[in-house]
Protein backbone atom coordinates (compact mmCIF):
# COMPACT_ATOMS: atom_id res chain seq x y z
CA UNK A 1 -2.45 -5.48 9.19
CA UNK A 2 -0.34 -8.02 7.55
CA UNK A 3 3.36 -7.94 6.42
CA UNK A 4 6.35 -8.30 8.64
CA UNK A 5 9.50 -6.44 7.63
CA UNK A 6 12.00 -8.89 6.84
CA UNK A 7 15.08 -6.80 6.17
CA UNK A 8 15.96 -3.32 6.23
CA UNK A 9 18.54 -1.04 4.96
CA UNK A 10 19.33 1.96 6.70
CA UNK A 11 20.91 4.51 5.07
CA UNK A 12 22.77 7.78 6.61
CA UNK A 13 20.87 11.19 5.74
CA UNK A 14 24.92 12.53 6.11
CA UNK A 15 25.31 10.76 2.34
CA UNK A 16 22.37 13.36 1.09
CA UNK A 17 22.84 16.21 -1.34
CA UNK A 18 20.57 19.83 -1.72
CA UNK A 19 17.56 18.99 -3.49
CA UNK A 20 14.63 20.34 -5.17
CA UNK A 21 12.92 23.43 -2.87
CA UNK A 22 9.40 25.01 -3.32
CA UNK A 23 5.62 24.83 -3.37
CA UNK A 24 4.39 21.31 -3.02
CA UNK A 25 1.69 19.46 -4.94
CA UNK A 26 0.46 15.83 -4.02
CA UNK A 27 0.44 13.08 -6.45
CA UNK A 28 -0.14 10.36 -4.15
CA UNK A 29 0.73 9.75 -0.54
CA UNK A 30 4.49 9.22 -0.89
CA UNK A 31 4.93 11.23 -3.77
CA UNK A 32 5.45 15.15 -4.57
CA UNK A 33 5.90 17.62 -6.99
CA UNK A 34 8.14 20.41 -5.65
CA UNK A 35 9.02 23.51 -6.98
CA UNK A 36 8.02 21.09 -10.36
CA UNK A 37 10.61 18.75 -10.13
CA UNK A 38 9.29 15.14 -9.25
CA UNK A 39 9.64 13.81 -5.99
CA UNK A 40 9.49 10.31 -3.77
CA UNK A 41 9.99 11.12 -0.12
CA UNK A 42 12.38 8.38 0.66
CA UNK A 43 12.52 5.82 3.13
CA UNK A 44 8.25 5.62 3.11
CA UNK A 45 5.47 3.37 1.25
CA UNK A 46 2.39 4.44 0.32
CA UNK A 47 -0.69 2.15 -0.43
CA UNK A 48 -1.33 2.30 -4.14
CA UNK A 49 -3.85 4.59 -5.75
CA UNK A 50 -6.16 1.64 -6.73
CA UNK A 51 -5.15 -0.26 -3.18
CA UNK A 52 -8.07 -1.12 -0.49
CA UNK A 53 -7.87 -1.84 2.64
CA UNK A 54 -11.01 -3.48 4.86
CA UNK A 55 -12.07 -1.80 8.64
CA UNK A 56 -13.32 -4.34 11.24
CA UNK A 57 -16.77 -4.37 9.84
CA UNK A 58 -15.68 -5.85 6.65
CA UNK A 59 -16.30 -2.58 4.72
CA UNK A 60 -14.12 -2.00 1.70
CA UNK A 61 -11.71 1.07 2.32
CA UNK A 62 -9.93 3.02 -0.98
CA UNK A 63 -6.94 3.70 1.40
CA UNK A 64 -4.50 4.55 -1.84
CA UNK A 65 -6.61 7.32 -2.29
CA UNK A 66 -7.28 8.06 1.18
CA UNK A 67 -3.83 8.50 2.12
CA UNK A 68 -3.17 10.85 -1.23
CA UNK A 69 -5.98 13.25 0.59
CA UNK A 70 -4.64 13.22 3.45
CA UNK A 71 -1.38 13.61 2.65
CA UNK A 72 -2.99 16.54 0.29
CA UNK A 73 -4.69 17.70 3.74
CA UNK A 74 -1.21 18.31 5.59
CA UNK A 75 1.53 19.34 2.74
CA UNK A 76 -0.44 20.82 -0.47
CA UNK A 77 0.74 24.09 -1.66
CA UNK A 78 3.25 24.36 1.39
CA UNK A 79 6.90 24.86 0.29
CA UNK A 80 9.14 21.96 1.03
CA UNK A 81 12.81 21.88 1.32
CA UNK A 82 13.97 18.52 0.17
CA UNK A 83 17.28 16.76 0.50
CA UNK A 84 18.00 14.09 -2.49
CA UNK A 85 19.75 10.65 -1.86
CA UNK A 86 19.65 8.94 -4.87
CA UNK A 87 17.58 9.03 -8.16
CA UNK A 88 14.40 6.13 -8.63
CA UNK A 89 14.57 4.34 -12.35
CA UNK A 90 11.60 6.91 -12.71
CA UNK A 91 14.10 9.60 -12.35
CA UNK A 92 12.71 11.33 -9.65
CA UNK A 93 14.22 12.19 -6.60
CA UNK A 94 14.79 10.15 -3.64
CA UNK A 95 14.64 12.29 -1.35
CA UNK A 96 13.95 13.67 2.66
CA UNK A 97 12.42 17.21 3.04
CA UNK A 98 11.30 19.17 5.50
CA UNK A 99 7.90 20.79 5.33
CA UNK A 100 5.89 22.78 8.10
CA UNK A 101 9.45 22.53 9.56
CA UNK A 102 9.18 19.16 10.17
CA UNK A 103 10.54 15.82 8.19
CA UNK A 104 7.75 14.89 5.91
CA UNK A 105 8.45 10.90 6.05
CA UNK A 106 8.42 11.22 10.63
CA UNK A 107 4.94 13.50 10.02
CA UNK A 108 2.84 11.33 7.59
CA UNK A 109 4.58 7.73 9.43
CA UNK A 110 3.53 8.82 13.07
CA UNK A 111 0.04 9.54 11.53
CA UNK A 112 -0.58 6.32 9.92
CA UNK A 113 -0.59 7.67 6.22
CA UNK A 114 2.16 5.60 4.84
CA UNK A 115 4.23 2.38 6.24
CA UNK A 116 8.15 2.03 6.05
CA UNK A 117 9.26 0.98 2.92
CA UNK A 118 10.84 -2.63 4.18
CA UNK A 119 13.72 -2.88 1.85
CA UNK A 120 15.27 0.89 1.85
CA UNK A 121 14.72 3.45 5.26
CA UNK A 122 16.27 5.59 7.78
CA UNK A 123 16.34 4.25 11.13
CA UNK A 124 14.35 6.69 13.10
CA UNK A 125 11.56 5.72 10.29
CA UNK A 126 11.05 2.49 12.40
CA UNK A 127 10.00 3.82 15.35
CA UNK A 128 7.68 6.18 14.01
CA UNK A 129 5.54 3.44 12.06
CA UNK A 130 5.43 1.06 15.33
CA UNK A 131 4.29 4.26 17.04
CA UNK A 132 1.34 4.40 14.49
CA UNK A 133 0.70 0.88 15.10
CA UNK A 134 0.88 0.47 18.69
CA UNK A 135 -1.88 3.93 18.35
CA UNK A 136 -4.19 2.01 15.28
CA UNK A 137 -3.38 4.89 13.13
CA UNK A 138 -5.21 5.47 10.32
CA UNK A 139 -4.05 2.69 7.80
CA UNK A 140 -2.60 0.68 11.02
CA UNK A 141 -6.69 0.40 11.78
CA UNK A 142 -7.36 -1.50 8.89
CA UNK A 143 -6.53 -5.18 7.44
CA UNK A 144 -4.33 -4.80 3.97
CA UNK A 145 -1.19 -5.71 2.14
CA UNK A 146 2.17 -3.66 2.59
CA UNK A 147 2.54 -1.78 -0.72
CA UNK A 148 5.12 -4.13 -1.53
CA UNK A 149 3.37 -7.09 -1.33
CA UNK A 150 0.23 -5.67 -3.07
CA UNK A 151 2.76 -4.50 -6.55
CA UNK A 152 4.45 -7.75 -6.05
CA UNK A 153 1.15 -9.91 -6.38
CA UNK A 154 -0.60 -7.53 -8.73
CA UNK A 155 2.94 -7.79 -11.31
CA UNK A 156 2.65 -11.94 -10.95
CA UNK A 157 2.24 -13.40 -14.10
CA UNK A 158 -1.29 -15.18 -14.41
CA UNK A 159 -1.47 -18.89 -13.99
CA UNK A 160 -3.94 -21.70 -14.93
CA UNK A 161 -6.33 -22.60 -12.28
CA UNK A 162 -6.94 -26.04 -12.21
CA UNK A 163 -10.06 -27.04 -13.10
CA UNK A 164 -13.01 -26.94 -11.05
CA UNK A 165 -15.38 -29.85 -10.07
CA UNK A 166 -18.57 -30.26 -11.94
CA UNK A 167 -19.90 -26.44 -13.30
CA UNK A 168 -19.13 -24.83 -9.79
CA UNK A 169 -16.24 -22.14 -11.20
CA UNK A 170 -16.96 -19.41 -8.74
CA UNK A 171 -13.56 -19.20 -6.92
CA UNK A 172 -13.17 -18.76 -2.97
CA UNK A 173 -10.43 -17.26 -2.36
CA UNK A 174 -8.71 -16.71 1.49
CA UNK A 175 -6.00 -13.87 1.85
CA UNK A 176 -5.05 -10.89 4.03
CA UNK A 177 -8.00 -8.89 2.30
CA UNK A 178 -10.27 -11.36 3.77
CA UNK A 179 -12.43 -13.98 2.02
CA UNK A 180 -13.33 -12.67 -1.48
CA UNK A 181 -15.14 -14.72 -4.82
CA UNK A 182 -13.84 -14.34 -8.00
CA UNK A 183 -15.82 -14.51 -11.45
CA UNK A 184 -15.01 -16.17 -14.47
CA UNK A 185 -14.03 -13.22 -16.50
CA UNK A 186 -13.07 -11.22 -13.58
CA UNK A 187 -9.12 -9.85 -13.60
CA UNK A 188 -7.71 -11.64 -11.21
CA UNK A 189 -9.64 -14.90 -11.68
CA UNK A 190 -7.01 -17.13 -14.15
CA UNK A 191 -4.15 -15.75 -11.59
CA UNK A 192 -6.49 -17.22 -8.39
CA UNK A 193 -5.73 -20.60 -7.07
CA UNK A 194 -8.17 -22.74 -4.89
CA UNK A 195 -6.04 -24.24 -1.73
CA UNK A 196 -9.21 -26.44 0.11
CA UNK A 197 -6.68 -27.43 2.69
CA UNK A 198 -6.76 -23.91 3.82
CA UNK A 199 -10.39 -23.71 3.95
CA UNK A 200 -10.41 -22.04 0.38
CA UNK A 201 -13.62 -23.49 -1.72
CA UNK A 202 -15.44 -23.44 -5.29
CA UNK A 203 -19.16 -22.30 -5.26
CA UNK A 204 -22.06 -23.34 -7.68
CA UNK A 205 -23.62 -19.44 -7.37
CA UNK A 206 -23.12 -15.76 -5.59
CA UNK A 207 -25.47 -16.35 -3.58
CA UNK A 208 -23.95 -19.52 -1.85
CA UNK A 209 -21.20 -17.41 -1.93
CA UNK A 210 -22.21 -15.11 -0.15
CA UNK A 211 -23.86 -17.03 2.44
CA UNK A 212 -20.64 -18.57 3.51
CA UNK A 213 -19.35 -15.31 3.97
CA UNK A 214 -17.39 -14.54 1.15
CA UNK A 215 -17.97 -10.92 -1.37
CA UNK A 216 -17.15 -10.45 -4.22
CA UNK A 217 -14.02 -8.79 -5.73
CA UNK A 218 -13.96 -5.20 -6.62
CA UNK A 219 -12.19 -6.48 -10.25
């Protein structure tokens, strides 16, 4: 897995106030409905809904909507007692709560469902996510982006690739999701930029592509 944490902010649970407190329902795998008041357990990251991450083999993994089901698997329709920090520009809660009687952030971290989120987390959080590591817990098994890093790219505004040598426009790209073509047409083609230097190439046809051991992207 890629993505080192280059900063972190830890902030005191003491600074908390009583928060929202009943039956749960999953909405993804760091975020919760309880007692119907919108919740982000703070502190914790999960992979996005439309997020994949790639096992060993080189098989594509929807591990957005993996971790949703199995955070769904361990907290739906349990009651939570939550503790809110702050507010998100979302205006949901920021919040820590307690479910099963344990913290829901230490319980879905030490099982590999979620990573820290690097810029905002409690301390303890830390140690729980390098325990998940350390294991190869679920997402810790597989090669991806941090959250972060996947929003970040996927908000970058498109630029011009430059243009490619002779009719060869089939773009091979190299990144932490491994070595993936794009199409002309394709949604993150324009935004794509060839780098031979890193070993990155232009193909004349899929099936050269292919052969060299790149796929194809999913969009």
């Amino acid at each position: 897995m890629q993505g080192v944490l280059a900063s972190v902010l830890v902030l005191a649970a003491a600074t908390a106030a009583a928060g929202p407190d009943g039956r749960v329902r999953v909405t993804d795998g760091d975020s919760l409905v309880v007692g119907g008041e919108r919740v982000r357990l703070f502190g914790i990251d999960a992979h996005e809904l439309d997020q994949s991450c790639w096992d060993r083999a080189g098989r594509e993994i929807a591990c957005g909507a993996w971790a949703k089901r199995a955070a769904a698997r361990l907290f739906e329709g349990r009651r939570a007692q939550c503790r809110t920090l702050k507010f998100d520009r979302y205006d949901r809660a920021l919040a820590t709560c307690r479910i099963a009687g344990a913290d829901a952030g230490e319980t879905l971290l030490k099982a590999g469902i979620v990573a820290v989120y690097p810029r905002e987390t409690l301390r303890d959080y830390l140690a729980f996510e390098k325990e998940a590591q350390v294991l190869g817990r679920g997402i810790w098994a597989w090669d991806s982006q941090r959250p972060l890093d996947f929003r970040a790219a996927n908000r970058a505004p498109a630029r011009p690739a430059p243009p490619p040598p002779g009719a060869c426009v089939i773009k091979g790209n190299i990144s932490g999701s491994g070595r993936i073509y794009h199409l002309p047409g394709q949604e993150h083609y324009s935004a794509t930029r060839i780098d031979t230097g890193k070993g990155e190439r232009w193909f004349c046809t899929e099936a050269e592509a292919r052969a060299a051991g790149w796929r194809r992207a999913r969009r």
